[in-house]
N, C-alpha and C. Protein backbone atom coordinates (compact mmCIF):
# COMPACT_ATOMS: atom_id res chain seq x y z
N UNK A 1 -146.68 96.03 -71.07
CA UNK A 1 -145.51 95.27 -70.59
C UNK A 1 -144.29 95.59 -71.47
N UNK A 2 -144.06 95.92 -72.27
CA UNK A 2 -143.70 95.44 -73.68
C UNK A 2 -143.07 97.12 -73.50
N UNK A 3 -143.77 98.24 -73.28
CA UNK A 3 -143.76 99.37 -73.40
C UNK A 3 -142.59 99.86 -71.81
N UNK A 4 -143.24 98.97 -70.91
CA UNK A 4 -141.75 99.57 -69.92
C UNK A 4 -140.72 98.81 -69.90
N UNK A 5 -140.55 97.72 -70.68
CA UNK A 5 -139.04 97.17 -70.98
C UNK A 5 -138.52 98.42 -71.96
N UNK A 6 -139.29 98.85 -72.81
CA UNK A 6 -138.34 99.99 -73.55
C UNK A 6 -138.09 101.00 -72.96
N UNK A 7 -138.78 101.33 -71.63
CA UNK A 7 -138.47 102.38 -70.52
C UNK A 7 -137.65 102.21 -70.10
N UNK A 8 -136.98 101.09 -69.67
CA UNK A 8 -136.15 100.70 -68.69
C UNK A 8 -135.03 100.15 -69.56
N UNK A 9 -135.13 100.55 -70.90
CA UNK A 9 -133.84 100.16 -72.06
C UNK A 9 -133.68 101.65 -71.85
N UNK A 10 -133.76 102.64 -71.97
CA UNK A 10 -134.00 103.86 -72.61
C UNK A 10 -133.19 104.45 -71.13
N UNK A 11 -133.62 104.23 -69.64
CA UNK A 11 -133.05 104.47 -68.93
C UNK A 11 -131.91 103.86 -68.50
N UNK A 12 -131.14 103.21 -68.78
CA UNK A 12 -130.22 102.73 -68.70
C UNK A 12 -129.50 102.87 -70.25
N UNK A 13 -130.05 103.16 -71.33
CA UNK A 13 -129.34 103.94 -72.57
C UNK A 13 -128.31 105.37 -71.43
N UNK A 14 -129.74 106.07 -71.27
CA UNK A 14 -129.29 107.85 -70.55
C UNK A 14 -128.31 107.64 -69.52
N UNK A 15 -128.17 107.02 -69.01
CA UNK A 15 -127.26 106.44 -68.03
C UNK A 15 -125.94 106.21 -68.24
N UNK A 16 -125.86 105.29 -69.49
CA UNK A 16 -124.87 104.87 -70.10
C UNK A 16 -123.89 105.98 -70.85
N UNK A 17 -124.89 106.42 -71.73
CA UNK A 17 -124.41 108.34 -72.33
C UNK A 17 -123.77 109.11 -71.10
N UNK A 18 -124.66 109.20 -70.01
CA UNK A 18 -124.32 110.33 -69.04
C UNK A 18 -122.71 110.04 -68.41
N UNK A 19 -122.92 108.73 -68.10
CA UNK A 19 -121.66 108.04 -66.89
C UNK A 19 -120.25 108.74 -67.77
């Protein structure tokens, strides 16, 4: 559980960089 909240921090990090 714990492990795809940091997935889904991490994708929306790359996101944030990219935009």
């Amino acid at each position: 559980m714990a492990s795809f909240g940091y997935f889904l921090f991490l994708c929306g990090l790359s996101q944030a960089l990219s935009s």
